[in-house]
C-alpha atoms as a PDB file:
ATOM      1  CA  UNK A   1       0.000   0.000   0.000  1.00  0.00           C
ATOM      2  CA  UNK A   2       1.228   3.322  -0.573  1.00  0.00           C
ATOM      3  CA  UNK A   3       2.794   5.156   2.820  1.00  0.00           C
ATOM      4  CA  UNK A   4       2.831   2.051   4.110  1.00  0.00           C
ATOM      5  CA  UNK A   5       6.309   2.626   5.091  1.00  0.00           C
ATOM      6  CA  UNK A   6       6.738   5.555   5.425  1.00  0.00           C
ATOM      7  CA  UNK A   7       7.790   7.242   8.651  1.00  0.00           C
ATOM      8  CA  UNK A   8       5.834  10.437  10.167  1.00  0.00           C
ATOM      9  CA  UNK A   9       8.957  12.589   8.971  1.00  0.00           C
ATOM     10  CA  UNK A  10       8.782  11.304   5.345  1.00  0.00           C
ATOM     11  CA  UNK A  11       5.079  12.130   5.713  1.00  0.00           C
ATOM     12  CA  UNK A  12       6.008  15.826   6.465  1.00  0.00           C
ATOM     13  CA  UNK A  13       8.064  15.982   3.768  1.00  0.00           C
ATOM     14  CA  UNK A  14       5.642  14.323   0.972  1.00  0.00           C
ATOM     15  CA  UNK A  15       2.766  17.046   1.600  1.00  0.00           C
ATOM     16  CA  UNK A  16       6.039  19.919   2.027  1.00  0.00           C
ATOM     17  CA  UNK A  17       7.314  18.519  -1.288  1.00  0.00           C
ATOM     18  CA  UNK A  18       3.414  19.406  -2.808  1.00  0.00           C
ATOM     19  CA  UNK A  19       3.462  22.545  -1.343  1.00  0.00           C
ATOM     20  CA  UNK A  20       6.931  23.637  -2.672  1.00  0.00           C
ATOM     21  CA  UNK A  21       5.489  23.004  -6.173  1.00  0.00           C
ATOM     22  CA  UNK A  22       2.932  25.642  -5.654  1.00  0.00           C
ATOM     23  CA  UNK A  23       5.428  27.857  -3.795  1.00  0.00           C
ATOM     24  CA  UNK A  24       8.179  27.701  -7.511  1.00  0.00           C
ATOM     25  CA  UNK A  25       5.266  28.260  -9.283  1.00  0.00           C
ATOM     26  CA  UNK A  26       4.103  31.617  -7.665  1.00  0.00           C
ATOM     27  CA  UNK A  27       7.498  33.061  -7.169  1.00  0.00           C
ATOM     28  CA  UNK A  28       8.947  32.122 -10.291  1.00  0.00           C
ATOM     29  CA  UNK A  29       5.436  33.255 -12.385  1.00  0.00           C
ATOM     30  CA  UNK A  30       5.665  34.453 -15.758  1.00  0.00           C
ATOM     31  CA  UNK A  31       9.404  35.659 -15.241  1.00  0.00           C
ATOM     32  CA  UNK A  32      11.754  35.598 -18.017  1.00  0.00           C
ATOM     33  CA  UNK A  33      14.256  32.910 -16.966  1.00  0.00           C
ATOM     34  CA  UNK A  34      17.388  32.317 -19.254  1.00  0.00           C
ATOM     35  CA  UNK A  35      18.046  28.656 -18.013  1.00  0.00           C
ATOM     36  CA  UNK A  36      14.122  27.991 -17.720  1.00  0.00           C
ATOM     37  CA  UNK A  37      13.187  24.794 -20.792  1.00  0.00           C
ATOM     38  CA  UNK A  38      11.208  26.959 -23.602  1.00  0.00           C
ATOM     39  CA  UNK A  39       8.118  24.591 -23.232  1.00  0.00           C
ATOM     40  CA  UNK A  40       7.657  24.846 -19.278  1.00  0.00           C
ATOM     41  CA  UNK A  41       7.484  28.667 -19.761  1.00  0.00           C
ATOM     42  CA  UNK A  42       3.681  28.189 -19.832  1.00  0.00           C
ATOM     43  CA  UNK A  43       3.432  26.796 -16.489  1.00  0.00           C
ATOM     44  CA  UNK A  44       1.776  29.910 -14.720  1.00  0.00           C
ATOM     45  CA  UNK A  45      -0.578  30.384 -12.186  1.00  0.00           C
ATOM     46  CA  UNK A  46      -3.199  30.605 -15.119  1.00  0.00           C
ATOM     47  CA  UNK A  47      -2.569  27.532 -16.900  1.00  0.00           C
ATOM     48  CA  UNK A  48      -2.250  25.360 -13.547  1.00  0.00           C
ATOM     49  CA  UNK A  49      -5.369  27.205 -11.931  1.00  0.00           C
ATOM     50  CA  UNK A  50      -7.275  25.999 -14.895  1.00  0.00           C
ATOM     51  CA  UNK A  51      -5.678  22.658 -15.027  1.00  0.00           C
ATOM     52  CA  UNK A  52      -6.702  22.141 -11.538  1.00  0.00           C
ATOM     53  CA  UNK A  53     -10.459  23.581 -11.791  1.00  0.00           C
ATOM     54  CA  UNK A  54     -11.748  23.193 -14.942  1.00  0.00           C
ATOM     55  CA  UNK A  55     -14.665  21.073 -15.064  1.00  0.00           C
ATOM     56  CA  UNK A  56     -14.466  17.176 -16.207  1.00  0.00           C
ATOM     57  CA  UNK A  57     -14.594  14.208 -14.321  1.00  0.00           C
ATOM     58  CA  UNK A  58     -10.888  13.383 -13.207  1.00  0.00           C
ATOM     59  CA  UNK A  59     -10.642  13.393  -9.734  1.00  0.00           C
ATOM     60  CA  UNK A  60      -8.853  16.242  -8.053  1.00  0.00           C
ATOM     61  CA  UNK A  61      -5.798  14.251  -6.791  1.00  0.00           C
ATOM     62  CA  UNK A  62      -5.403  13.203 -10.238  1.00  0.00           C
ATOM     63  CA  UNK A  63      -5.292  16.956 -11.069  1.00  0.00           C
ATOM     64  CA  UNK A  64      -2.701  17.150  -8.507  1.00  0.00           C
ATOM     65  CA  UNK A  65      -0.582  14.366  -9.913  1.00  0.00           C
ATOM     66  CA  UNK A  66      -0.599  15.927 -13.229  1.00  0.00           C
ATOM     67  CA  UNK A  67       0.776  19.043 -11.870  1.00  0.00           C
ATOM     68  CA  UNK A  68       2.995  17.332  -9.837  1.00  0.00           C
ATOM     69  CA  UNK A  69       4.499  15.155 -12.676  1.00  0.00           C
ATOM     70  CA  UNK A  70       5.257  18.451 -14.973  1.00  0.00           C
ATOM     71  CA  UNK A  71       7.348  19.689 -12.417  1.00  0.00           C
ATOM     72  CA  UNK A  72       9.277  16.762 -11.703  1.00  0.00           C
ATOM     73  CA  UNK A  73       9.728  16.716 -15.602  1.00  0.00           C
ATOM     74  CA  UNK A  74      10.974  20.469 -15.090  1.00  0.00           C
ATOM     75  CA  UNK A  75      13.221  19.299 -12.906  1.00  0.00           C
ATOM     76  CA  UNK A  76      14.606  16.186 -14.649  1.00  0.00           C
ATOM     77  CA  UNK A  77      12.900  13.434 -12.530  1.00  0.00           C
ATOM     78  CA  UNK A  78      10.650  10.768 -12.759  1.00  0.00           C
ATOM     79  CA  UNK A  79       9.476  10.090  -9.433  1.00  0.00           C
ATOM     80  CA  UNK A  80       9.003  12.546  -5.809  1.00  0.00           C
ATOM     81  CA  UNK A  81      11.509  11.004  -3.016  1.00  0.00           C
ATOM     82  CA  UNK A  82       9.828  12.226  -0.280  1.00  0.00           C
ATOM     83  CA  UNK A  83      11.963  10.148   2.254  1.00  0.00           C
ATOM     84  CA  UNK A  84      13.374  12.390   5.115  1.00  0.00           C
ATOM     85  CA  UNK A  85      16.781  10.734   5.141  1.00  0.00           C
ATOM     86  CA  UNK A  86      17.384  10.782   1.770  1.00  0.00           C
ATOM     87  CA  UNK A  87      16.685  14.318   1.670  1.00  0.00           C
ATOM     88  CA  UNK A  88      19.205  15.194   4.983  1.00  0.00           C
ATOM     89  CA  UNK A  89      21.766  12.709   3.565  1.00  0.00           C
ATOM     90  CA  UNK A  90      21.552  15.245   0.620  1.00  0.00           C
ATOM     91  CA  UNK A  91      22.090  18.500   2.694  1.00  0.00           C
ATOM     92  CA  UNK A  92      24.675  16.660   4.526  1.00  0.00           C
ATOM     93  CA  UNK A  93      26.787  16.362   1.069  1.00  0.00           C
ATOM     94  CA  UNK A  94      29.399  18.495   1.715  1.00  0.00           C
ATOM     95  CA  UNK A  95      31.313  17.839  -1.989  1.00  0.00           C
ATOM     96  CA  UNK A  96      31.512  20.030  -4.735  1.00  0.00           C
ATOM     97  CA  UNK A  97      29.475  18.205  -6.560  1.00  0.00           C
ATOM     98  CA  UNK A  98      26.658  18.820  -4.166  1.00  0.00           C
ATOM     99  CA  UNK A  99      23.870  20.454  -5.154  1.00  0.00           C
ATOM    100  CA  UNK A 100      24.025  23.982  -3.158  1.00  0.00           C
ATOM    101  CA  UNK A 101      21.222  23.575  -0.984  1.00  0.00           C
ATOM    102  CA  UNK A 102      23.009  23.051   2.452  1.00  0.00           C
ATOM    103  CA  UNK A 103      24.239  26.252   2.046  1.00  0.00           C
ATOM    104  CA  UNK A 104      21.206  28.150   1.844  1.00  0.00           C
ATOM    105  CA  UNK A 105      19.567  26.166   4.184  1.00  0.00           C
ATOM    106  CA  UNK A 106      22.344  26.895   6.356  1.00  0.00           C
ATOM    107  CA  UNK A 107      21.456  30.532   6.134  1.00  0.00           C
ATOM    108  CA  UNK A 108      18.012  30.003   7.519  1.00  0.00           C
ATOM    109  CA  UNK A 109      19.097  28.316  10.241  1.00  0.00           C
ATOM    110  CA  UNK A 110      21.844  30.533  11.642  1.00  0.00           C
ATOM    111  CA  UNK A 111      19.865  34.003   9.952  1.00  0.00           C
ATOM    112  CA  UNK A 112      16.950  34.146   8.648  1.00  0.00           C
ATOM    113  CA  UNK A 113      14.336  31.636   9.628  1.00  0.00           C
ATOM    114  CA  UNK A 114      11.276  32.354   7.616  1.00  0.00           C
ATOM    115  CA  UNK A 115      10.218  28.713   6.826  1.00  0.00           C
ATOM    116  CA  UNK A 116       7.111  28.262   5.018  1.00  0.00           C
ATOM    117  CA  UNK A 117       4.676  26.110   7.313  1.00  0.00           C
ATOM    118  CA  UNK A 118       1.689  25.031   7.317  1.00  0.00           C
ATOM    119  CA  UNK A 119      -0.147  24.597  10.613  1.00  0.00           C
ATOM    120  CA  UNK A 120      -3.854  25.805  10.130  1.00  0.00           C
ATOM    121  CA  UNK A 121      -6.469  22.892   9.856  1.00  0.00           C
ATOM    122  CA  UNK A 122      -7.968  24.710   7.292  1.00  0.00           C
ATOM    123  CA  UNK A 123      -4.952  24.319   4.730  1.00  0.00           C
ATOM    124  CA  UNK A 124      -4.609  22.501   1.961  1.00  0.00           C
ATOM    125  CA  UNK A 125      -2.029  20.860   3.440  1.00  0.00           C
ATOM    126  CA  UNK A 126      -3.459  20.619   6.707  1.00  0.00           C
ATOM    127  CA  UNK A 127      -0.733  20.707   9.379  1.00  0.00           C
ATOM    128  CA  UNK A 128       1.589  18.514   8.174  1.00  0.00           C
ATOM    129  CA  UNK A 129       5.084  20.571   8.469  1.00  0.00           C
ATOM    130  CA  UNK A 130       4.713  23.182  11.287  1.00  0.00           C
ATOM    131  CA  UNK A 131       7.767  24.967  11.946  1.00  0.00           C
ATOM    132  CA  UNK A 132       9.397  21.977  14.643  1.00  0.00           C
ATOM    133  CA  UNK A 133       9.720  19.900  10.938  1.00  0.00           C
ATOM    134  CA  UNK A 134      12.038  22.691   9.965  1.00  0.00           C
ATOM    135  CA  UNK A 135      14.125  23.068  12.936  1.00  0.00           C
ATOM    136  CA  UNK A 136      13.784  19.346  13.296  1.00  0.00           C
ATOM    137  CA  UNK A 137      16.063  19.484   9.994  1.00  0.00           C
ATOM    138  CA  UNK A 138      18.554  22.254  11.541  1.00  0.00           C
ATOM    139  CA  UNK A 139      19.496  20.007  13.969  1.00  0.00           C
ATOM    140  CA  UNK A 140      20.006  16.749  11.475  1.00  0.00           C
ATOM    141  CA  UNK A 141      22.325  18.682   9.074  1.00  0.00           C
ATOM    142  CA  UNK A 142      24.072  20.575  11.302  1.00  0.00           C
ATOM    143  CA  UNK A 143      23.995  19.595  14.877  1.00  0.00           C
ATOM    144  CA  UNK A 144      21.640  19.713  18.222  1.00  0.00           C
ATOM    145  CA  UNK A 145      22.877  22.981  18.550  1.00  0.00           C
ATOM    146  CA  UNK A 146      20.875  25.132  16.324  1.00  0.00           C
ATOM    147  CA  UNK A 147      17.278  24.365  17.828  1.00  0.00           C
ATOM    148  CA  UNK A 148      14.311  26.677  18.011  1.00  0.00           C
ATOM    149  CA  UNK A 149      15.752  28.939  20.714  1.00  0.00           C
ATOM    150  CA  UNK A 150      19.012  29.687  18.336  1.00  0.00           C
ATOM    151  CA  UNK A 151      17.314  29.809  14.903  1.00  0.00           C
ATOM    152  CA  UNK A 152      15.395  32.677  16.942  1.00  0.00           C
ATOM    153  CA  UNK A 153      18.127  34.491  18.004  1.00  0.00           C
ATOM    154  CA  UNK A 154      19.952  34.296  15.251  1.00  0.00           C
ATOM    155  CA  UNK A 155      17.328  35.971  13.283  1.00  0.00           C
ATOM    156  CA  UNK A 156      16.799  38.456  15.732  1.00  0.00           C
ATOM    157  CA  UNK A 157      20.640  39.440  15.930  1.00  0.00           C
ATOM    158  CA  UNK A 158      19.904  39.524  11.814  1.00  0.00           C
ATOM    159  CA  UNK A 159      17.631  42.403  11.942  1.00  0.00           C
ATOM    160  CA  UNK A 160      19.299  44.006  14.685  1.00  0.00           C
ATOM    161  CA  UNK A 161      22.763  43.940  12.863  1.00  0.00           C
ATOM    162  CA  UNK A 162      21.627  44.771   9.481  1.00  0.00           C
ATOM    163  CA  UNK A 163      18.426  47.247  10.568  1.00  0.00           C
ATOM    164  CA  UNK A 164      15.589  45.396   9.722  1.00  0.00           C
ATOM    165  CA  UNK A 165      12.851  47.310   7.542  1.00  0.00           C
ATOM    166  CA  UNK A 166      14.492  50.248   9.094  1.00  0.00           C
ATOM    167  CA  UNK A 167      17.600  49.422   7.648  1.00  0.00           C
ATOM    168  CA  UNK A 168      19.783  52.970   7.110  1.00  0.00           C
ATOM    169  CA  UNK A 169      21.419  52.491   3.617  1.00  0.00           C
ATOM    170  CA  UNK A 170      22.336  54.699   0.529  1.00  0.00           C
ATOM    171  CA  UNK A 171      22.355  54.499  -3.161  1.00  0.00           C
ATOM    172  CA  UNK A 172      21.023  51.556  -2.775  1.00  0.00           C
ATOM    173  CA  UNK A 173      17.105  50.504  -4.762  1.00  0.00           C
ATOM    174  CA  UNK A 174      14.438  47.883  -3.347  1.00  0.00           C
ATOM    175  CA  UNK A 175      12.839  46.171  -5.745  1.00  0.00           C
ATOM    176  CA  UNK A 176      10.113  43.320  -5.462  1.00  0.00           C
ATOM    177  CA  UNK A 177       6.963  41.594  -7.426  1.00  0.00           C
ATOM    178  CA  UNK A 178       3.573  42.026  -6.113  1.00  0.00           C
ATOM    179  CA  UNK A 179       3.293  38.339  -7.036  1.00  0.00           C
ATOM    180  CA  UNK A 180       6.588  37.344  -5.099  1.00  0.00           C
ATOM    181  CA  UNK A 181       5.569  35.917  -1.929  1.00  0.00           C
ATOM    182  CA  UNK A 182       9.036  37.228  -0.618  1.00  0.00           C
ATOM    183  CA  UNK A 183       7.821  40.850  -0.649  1.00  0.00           C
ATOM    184  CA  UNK A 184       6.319  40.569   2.258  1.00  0.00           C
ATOM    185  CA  UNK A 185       9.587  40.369   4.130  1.00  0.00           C
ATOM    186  CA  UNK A 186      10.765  43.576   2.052  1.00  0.00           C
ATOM    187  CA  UNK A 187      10.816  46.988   2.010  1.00  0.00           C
ATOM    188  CA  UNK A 188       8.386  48.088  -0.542  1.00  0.00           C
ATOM    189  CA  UNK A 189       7.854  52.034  -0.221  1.00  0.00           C
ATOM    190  CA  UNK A 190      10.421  54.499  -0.126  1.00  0.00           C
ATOM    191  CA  UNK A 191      11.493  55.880   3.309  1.00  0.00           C
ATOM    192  CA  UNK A 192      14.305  57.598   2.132  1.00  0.00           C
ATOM    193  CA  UNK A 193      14.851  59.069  -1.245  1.00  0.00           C
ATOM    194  CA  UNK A 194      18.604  57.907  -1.502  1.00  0.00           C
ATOM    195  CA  UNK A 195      17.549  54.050  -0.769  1.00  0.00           C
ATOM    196  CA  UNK A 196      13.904  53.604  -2.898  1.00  0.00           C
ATOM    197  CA  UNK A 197      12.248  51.037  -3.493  1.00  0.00           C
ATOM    198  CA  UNK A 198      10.121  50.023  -6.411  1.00  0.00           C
ATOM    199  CA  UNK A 199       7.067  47.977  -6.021  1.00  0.00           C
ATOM    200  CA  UNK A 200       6.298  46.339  -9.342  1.00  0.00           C
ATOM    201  CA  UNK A 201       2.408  45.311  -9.749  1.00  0.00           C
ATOM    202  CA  UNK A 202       1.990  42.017 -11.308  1.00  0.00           C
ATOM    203  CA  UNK A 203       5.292  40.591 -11.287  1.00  0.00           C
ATOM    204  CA  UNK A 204       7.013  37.799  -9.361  1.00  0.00           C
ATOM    205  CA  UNK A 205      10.430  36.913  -8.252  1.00  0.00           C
ATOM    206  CA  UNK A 206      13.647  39.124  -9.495  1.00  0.00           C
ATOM    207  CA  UNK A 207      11.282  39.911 -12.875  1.00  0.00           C
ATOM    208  CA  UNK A 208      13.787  42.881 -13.032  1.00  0.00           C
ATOM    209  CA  UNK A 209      16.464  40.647 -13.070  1.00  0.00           C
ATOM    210  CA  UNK A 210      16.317  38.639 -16.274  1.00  0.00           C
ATOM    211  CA  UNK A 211      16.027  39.777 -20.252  1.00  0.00           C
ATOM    212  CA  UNK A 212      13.659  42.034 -21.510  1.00  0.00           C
ATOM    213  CA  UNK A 213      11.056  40.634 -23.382  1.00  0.00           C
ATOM    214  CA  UNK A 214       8.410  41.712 -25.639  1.00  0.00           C
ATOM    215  CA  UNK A 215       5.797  40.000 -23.315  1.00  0.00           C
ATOM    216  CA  UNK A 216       7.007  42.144 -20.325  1.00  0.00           C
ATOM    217  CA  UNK A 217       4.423  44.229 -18.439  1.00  0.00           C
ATOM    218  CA  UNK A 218       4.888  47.641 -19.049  1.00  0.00           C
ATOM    219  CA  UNK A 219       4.904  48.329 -15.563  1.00  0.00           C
ATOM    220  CA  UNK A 220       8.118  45.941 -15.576  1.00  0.00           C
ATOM    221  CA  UNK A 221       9.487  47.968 -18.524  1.00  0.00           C
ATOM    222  CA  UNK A 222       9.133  51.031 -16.550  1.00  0.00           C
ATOM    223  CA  UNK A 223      10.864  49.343 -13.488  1.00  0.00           C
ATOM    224  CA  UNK A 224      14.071  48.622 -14.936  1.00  0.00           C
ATOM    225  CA  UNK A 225      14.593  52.160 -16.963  1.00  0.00           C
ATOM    226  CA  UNK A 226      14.005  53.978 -13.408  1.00  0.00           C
ATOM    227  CA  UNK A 227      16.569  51.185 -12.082  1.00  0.00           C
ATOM    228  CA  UNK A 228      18.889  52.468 -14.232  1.00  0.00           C
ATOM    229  CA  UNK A 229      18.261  55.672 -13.812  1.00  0.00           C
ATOM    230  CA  UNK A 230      19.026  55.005 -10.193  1.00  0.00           C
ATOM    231  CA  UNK A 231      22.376  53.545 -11.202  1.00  0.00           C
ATOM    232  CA  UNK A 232      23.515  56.282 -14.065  1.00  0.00           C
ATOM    233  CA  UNK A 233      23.500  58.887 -11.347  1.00  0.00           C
ATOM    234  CA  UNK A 234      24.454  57.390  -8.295  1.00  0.00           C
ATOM    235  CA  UNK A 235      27.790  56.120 -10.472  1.00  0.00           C
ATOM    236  CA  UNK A 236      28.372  59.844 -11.529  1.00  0.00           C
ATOM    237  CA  UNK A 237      28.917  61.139  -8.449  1.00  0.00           C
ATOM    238  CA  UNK A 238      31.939  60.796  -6.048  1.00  0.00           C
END
């Protein structure tokens, strides 16, 4: 039978493994990736809204599969390991050959924090990876050490080192995507006029970032000429 065994911890990670392919899907939406595969560009939030609700008689979970399946495809894999070890055998990997994500998750354990739980009934995902399933893997990369009470302080010492949202910086421009769930942990209007920010309606994560295209919002096209604007003078002067 399927689960049958698996462990409460590769449990957690199945249902966190669904909701990280909704989470790429919003923050990466509509942007104009270089290294993205031509034919996965049309994976939006449009096209897998409607793959998931338009009417027909497949049942929802097959819906989910479907969705599921294209972005193991995007990712060049056949089948979800959702087993806990496997994955924390992975971020142990300390090679080159590694894949990169012990270091970032390294970062959220000794600065950041902001894990993406879920821990309301009312979910989709129920609450199947509260936040002890993320300090749970702190501690199994990198040692007993780096619990709740650290991961707390560290972020803490984070904003109080670095300022926060009051952070006091010049020449320097904030940019973020309404549609980038990251924005809410940004500075989005400008407190000071030699550090603003630009809030960009309708776009996602680091839009600003890659090509031009002839598909961009204007809004988008607007964003980067006042970035550079930003830049051409703040390089002029001494």
């Amino acid at each position: 039978m399927p689960f049958s065994k698996a462990t409460e911890n590769d449990m957690k990670n199945f249902f966190n493994s669904i909701a990280d392919d909704f989470a790429d899907l919003v923050q990466y939406n509509e942007d104009n990736r270089i290294s993205a595969d031509t034919k996965y560009k049309n994976i939006t939030i449009n096209t897998v809204c409607k793959l998931l609700t338009e009417p027909g008689d497949e049942a929802p979970y097959k819906r989910l599969a479907a969705f599921n399946s294209i972005m193991l495809n995007k990712a060049n894999q056949t089948c979800m390991d959702y087993s806990y070890n496997n994955m924390i055998n992975d971020l142990r990997n300390t090679t080159l050959s590694s894949e990169g994500g012990r270091q970032w998750m390294y970062q959220t354990c000794t600065e950041f924090g902001f894990y993406q739980t879920s821990s309301g009934e009312v979910s989709i995902f129920g609450d199947h990876f509260k936040l002890d399933f993320f300090v749970q893997q702190c501690q199994d990369v990198f040692g007993k050490k780096f619990n709740k009470e650290f991961i707390e302080n560290a972020a803490e010492w984070s904003n109080s080192y670095y300022g926060g949202l009051g952070i006091d910086v010049d020449r320097v421009v904030f940019v973020h995507g309404s549609v980038d769930p990251w924005h809410a942990l940004g500075i989005t209007t400008t407190k000071d006029n030699n550090a603003p920010a630009i809030y960009i309606h309708g776009t996602a994560h680091c839009a600003n970032m890659y090509p031009a295209s002839d598909k961009d919002l204007p809004q988008l096209t607007e964003a980067r000429v006042e970035i550079q604007q930003y830049l051409d003078t703040w390089l002029s002067q001494p």
